[in-house]
Protein backbone atom coordinates (compact mmCIF):
# COMPACT_ATOMS: atom_id res chain seq x y z
CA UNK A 1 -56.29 -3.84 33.45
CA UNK A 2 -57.29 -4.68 29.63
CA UNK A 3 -55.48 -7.55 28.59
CA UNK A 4 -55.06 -8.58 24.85
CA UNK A 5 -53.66 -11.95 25.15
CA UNK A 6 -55.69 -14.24 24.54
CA UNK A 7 -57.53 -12.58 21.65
CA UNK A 8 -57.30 -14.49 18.71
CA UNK A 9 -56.81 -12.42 15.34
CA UNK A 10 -58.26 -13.52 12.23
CA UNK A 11 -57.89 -12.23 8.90
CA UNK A 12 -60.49 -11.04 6.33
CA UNK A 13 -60.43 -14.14 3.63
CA UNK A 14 -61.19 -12.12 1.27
CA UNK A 15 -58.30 -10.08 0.51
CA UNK A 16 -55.21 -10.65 -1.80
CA UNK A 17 -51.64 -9.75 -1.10
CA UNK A 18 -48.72 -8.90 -3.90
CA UNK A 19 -44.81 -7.31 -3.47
CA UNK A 20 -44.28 -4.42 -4.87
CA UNK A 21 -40.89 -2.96 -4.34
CA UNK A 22 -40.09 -2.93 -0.83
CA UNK A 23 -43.72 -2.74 0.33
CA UNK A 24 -46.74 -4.97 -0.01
CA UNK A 25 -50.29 -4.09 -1.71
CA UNK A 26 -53.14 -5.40 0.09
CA UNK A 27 -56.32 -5.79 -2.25
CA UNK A 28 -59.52 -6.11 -0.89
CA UNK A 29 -60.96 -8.31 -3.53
CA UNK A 30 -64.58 -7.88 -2.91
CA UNK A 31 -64.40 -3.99 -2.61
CA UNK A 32 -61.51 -3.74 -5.06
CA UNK A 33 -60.08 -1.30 -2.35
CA UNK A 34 -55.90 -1.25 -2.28
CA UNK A 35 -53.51 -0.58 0.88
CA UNK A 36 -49.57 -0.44 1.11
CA UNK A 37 -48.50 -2.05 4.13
CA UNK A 38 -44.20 -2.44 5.11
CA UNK A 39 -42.27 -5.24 5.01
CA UNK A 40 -42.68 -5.30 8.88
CA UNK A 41 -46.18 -5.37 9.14
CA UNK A 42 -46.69 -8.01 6.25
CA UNK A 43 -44.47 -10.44 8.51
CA UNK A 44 -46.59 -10.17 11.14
CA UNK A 45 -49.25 -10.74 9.27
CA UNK A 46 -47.88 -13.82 8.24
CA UNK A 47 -47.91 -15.32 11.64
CA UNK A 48 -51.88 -14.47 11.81
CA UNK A 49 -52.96 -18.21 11.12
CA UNK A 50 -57.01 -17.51 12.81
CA UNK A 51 -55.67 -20.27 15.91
CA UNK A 52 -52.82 -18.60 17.38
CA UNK A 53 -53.49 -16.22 20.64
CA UNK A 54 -51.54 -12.39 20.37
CA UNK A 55 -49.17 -13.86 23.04
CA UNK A 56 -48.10 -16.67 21.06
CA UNK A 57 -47.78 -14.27 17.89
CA UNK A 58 -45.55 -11.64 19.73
CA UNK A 59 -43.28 -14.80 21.14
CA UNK A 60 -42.78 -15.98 17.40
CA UNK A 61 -42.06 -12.39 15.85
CA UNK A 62 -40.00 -11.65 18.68
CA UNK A 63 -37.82 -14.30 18.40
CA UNK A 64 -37.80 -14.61 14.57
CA UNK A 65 -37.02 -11.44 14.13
CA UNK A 66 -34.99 -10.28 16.96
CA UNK A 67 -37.32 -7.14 18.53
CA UNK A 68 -39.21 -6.45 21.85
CA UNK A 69 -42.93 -6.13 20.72
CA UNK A 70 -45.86 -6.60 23.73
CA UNK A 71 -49.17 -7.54 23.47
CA UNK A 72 -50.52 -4.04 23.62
CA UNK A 73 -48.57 -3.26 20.73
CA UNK A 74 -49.38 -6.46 18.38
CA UNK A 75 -53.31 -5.73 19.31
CA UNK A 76 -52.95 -1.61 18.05
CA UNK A 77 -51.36 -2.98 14.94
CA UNK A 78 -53.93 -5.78 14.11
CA UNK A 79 -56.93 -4.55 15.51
CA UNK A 80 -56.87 -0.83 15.15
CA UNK A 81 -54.62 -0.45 12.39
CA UNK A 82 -55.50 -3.44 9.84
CA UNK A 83 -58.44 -3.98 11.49
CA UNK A 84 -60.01 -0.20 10.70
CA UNK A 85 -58.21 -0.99 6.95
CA UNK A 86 -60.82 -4.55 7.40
CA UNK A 87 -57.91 -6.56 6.61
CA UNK A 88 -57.78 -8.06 10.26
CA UNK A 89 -61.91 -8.61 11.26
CA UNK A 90 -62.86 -5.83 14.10
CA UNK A 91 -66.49 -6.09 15.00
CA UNK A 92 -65.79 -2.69 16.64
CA UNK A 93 -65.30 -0.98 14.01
CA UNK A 94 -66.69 -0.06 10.63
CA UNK A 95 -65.21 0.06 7.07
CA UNK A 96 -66.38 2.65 4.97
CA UNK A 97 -65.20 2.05 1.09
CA UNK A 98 -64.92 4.59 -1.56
CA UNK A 99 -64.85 3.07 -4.68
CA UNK A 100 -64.41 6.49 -6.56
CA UNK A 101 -61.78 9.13 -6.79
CA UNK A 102 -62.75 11.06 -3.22
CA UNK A 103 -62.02 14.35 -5.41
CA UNK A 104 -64.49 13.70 -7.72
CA UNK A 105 -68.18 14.41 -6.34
CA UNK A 106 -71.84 13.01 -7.77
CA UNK A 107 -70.14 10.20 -9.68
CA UNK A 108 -71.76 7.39 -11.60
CA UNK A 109 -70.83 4.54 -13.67
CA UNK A 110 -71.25 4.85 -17.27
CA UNK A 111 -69.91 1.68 -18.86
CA UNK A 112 -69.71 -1.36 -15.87
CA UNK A 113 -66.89 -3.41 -15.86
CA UNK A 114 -67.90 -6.35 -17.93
CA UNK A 115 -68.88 -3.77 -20.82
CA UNK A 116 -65.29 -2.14 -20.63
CA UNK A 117 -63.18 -5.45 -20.28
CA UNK A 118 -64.83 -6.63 -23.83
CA UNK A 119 -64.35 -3.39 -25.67
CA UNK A 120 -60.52 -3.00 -24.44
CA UNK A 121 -59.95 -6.53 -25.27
CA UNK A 122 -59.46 -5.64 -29.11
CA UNK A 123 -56.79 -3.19 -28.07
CA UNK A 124 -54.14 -5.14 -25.90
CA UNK A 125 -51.99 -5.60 -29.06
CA UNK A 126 -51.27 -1.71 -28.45
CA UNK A 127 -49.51 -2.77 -24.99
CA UNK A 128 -46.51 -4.88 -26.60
CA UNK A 129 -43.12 -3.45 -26.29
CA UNK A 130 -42.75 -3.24 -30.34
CA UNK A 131 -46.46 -1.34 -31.10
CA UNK A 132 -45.77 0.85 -28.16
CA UNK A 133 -42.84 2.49 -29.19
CA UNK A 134 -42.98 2.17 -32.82
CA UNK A 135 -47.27 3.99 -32.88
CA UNK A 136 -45.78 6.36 -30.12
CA UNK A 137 -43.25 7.74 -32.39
CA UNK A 138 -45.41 7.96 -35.43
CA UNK A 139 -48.38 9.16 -33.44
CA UNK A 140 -46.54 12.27 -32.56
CA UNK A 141 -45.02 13.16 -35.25
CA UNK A 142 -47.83 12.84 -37.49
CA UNK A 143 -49.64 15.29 -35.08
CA UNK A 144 -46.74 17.24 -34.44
CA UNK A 145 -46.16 17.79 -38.30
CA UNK A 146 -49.68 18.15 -38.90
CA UNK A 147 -49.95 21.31 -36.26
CA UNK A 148 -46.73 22.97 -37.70
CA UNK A 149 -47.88 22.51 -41.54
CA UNK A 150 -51.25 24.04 -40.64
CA UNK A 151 -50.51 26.37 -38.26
CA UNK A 152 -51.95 28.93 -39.51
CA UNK A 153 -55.08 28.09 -40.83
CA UNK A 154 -55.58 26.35 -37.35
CA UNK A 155 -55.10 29.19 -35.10
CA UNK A 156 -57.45 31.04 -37.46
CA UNK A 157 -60.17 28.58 -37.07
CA UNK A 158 -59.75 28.29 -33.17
CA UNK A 159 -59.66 32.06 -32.65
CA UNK A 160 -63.36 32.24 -34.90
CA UNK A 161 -65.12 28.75 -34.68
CA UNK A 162 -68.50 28.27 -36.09
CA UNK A 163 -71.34 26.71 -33.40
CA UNK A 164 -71.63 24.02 -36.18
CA UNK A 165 -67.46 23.21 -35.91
CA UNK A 166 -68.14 23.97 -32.32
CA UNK A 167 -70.29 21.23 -31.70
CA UNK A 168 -68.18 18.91 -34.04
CA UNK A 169 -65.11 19.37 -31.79
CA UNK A 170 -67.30 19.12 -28.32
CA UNK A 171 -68.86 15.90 -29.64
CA UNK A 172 -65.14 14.68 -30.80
CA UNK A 173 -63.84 15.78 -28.07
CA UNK A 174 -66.15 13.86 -25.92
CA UNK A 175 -65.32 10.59 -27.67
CA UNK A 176 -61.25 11.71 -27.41
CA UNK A 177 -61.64 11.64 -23.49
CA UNK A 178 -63.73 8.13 -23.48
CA UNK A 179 -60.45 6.36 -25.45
CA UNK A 180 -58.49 8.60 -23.34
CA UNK A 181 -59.96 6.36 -20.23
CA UNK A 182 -60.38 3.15 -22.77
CA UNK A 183 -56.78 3.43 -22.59
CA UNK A 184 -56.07 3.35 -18.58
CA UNK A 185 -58.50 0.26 -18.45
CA UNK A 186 -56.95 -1.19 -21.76
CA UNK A 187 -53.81 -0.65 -19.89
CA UNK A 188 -55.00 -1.94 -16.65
CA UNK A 189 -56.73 -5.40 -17.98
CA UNK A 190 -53.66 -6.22 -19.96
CA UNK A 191 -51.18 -5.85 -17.33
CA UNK A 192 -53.50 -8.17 -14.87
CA UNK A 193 -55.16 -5.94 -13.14
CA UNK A 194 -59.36 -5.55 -12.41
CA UNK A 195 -61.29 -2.33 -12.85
CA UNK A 196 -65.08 -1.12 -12.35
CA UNK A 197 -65.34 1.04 -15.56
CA UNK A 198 -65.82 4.02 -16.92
CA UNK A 199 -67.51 7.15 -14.93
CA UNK A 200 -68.71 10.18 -14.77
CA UNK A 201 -68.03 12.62 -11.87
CA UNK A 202 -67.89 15.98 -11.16
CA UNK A 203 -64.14 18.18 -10.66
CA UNK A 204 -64.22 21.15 -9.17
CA UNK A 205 -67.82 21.41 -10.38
CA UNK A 206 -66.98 20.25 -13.95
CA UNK A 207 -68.07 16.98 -15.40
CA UNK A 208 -65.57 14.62 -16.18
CA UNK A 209 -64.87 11.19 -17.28
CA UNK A 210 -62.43 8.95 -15.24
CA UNK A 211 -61.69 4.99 -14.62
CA UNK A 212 -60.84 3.54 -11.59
CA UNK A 213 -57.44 1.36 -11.99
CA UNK A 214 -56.61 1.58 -8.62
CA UNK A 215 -55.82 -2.14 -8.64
CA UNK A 216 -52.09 -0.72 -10.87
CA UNK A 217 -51.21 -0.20 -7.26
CA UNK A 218 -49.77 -3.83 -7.38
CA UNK A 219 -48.05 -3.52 -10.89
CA UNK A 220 -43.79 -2.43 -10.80
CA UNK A 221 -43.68 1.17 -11.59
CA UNK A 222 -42.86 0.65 -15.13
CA UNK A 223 -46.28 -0.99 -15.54
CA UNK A 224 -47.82 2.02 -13.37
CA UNK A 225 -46.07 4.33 -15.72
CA UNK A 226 -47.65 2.92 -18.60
CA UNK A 227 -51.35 2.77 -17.36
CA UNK A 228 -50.94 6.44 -16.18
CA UNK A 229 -49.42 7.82 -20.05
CA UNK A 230 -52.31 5.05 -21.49
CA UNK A 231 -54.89 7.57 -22.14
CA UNK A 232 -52.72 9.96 -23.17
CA UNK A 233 -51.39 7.26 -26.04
CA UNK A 234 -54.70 6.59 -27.08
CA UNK A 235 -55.67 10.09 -27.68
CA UNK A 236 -52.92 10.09 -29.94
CA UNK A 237 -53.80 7.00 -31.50
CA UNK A 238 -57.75 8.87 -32.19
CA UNK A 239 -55.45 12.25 -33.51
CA UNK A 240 -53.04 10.10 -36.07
CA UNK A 241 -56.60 8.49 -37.19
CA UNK A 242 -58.41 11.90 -37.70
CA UNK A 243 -55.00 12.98 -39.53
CA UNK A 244 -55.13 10.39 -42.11
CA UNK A 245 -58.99 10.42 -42.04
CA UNK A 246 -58.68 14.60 -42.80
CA UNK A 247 -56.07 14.45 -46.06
CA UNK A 248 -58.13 11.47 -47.43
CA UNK A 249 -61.39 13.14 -47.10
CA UNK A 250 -60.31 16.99 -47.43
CA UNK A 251 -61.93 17.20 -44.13
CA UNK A 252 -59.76 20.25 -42.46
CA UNK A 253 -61.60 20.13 -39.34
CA UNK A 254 -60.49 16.80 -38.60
CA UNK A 255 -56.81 18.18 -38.90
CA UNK A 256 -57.73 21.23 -36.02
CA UNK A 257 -59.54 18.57 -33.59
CA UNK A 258 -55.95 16.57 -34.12
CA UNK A 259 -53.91 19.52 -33.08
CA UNK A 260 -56.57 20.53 -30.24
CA UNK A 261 -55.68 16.72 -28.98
CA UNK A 262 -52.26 17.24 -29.22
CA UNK A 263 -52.48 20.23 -26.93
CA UNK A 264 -54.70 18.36 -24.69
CA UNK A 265 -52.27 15.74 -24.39
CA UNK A 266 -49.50 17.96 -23.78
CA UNK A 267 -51.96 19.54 -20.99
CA UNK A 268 -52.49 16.03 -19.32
CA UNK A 269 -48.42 15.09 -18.98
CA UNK A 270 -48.31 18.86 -16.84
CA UNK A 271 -47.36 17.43 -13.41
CA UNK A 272 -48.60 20.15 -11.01
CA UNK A 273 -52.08 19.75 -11.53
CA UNK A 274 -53.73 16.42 -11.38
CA UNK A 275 -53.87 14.93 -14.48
CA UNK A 276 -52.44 12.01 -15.77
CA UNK A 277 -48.30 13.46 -16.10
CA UNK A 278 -49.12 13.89 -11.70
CA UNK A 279 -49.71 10.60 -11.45
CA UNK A 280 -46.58 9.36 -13.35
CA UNK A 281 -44.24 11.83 -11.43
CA UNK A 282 -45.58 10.77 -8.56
CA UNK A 283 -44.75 6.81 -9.14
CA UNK A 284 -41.51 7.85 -11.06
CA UNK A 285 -40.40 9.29 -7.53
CA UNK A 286 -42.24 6.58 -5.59
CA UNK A 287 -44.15 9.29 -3.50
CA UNK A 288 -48.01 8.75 -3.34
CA UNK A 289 -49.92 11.73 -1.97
CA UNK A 290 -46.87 13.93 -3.70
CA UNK A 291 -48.57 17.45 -3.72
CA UNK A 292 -49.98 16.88 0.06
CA UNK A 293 -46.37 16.07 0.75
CA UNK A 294 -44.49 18.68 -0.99
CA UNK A 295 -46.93 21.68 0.35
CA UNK A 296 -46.00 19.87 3.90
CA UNK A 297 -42.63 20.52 3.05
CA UNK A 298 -43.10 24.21 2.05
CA UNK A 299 -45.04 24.71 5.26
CA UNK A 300 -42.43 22.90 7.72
CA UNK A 301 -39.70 24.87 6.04
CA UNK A 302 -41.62 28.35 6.46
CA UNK A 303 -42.84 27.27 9.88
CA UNK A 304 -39.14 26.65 10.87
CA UNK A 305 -37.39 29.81 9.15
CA UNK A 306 -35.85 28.43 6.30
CA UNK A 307 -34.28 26.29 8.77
CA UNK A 308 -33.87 22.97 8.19
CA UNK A 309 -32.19 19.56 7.09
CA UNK A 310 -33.35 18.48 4.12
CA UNK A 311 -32.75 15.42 1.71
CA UNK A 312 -31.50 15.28 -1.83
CA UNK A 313 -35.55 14.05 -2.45
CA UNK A 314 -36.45 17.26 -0.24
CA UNK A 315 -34.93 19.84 -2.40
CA UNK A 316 -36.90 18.28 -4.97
CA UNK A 317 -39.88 18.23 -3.29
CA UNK A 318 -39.35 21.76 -2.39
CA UNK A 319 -38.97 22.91 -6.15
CA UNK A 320 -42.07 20.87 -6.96
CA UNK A 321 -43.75 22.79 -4.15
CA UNK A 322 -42.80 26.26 -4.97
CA UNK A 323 -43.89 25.45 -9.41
CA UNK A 324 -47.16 24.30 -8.07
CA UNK A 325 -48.01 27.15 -6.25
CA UNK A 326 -47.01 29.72 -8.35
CA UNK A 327 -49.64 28.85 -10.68
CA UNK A 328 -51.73 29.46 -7.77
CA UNK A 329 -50.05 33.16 -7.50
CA UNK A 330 -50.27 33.94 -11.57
CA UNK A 331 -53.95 33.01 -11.12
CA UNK A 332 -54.48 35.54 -8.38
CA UNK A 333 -52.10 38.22 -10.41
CA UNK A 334 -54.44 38.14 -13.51
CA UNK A 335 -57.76 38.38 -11.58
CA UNK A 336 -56.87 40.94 -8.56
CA UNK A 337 -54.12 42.85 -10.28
CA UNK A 338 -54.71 42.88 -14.04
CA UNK A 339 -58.29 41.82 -14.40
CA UNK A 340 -60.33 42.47 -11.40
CA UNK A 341 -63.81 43.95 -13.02
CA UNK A 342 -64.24 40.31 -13.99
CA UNK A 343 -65.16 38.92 -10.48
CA UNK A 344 -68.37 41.31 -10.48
CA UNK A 345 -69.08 41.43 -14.00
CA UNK A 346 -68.87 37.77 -15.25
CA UNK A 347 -72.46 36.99 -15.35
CA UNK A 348 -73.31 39.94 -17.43
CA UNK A 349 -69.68 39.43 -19.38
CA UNK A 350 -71.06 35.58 -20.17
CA UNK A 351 -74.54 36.42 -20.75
CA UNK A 352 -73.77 39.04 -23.23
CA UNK A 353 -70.99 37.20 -25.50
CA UNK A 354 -73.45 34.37 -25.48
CA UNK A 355 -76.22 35.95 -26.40
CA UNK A 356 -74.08 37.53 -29.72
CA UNK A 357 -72.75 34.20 -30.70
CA UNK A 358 -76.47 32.73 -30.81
CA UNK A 359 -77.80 35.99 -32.29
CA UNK A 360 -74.45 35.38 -34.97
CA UNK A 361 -73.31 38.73 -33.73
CA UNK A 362 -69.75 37.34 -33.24
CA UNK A 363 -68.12 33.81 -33.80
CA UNK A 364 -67.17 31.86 -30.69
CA UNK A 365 -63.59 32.86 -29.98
CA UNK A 366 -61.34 30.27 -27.71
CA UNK A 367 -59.43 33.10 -26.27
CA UNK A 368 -62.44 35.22 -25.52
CA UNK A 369 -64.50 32.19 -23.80
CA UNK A 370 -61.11 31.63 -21.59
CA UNK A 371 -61.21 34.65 -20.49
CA UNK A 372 -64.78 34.47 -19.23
CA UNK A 373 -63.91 31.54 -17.92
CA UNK A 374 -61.52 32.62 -15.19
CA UNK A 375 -63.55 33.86 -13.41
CA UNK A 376 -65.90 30.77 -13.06
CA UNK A 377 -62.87 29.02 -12.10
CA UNK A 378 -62.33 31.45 -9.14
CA UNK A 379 -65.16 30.95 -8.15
CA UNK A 380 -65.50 26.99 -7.91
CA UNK A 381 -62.13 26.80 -6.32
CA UNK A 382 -63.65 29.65 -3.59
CA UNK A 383 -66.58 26.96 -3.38
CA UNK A 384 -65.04 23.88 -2.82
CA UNK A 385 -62.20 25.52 -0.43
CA UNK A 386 -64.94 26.81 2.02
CA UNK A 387 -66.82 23.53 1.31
CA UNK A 388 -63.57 21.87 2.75
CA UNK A 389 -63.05 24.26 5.50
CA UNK A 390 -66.50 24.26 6.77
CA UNK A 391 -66.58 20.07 6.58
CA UNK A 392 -63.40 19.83 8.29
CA UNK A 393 -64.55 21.78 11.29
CA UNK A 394 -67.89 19.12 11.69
């Protein structure tokens, strides 16, 4: 019979433990890798002192806090539990740390840490209660008023764009997204918090720029909140500057980029894909993992026939599920039902419309390259869900 004893625990020194809430974030500070442990299991973890035996740490929980834990039980939660998260030290087993997003795929660092934390230092002024709702306000409606009072001299430019504008609002854009993550690690560095940079990884096949500020995970959720709408404020912040920059100048295509960031920033607070408004609902409802969760919900309910008790929180989750997902649906409607030449043709469709905006055939149209694009999105999301499948069954 395996007896556990007389094995003495020890925990990993270097790690770093904060409250949050009603649960505890466990940083591992040489990794910069986060967990969320209970109140439970962080008082048991207090009594891990690297002397005392697992008997003599059951005996002191048990009679501190009034329960019945064994031995058996204390050695799964250290050993196998913490121990596989490298918090308690397991020779037996191995930690593997992702320091990336695990949805993003061929990433690489782009600006290191160091580099970041000295260009966001001139910006943590932006982070005080008075700048951030006072440049908020005016950032928004200086955008706002500048789409409305050019409306139509925008739309006209974005249905028939130039390659020269083209390229001026892909190489703006470019520098949007980079203070769009400037702004989570701005966010991050001034709240306390440690980050590895600015990256560049691949979504869904498409490159894309992202910071790790993983370590929020031990700010209150008004802090949280604030790093997740960051980018989003400095995007603004880039848009009000291009506005003033635009009527000083006469520069009108400085006025379209602002109101293409304005949509983009409209795009990022959507909450059922995830972007940065996800991330924010999700810590507004304290509920990490939130779309795993809520499509668990859908499938429980369907599973049981509609039959089941359910929360206030579960109703919610429920809606949240059935939004989601019906983007998922209008996709399919457009291609299979409305549109469904374009699954074959797209190549050809792409190759051709490209080869008249070079040849100066036909301007570059925004609605006409979304269009082509659809497909190409199909496709990807065909990609990566046999990717998964076939991965899963290894």
């Amino acid at each position: 019979m395996v007896t556990y004893a007389n094995l003495v625990p020890k925990i990993n020194p270097e790690i770093d433990i904060v409250q949050r809430d009603n649960e505890y974030i466990v940083t591992l500070t040489e990794s910069n890798f986060h967990f969320k442990i209970s109140t439970q299991m962080f008082n048991l973890l207090k009594l891990v002192d690297n002397r005392s035996e697992i008997s003599q740490i059951v005996t002191r929980f048990n009679k501190k806090f009034e329960t019945q834990l064994d031995n058996e039980l204390v050695y799964e939660l250290l050993y196998n539990k913490l121990g596989n998260c490298n918090i308690i030290e397991n020779k037996e087993t191995t930690f593997n740390v992702k320091k990336q997003p695990s949805y993003l795929k061929l990433n690489f660092i782009v600006i290191n840490a160091k580099t970041a934390k000295i260009i966001s230092e001139p910006f943590l002024f932006l982070f005080s209660n008075k700048a951030l709702k006072f440049l908020i306000t005016i950032s928004l409606l200086i955008t706002s008023l500048t789409f409305v009072l050019n409306y139509d001299e925008i739309v006209r430019n974005i249905k028939n764009v130039s390659f020269e504008y083209f390229t001026l609002y892909f190489a703006i854009m470019v520098i949007s997204s980079l203070f769009h993550e400037l702004g989570h690690v701005s966010a991050t560095y001034k709240f306390g918090g440690s980050h590895s940079g600015i990256g560049v990884g691949f979504y869904l096949f498409t490159p894309v720029l992202y910071a790790d500020v993983s370590s929020a995970w031990k700010f209150d959720v008004n802090k949280r909140i604030i790093v997740n709408l960051a980018g989003i404020y400095f995007e603004l912040l880039l848009g009000t500057l291009l506005v003033i920059i635009g009527i000083i100048t006469a520069i009108k295509p400085l006025l379209i980029i602002s109101s293409i960031i304005l949509f983009k920033t409209l795009y990022n607070l959507n909450p059922f894909f995830r972007t940065d408004g996800y991330w924010v609902l999700s810590d507004y409802i304290r509920t990490p993992n939130l779309r795993e969760k809520s499509n668990g919900l859908l499938k429980k309910i369907i599973k049981n026939k509609f039959v089941i008790e359910m929360k206030q929180k579960d109703f919610f989750l429920l809606v949240y599920a059935l939004i989601s997902n019906s983007f998922i649906v209008i996709f399919l409607f457009y291609l299979f039902i409305l549109n469904p030449n374009s699954l074959i043709t797209f190549p050809v469709d792409i190759f051709t419309y490209a080869t008249k905006v070079i040849n100066r055939e036909v301007s570059l149209s925004m609605s006409n390259v979304s269009h082509l694009l659809i497909p190409v999105v199909f496709y990807m999301l065909l990609i990566r869900l046999l990717f998964n499948y076939f991965k899963k069954q290894k």
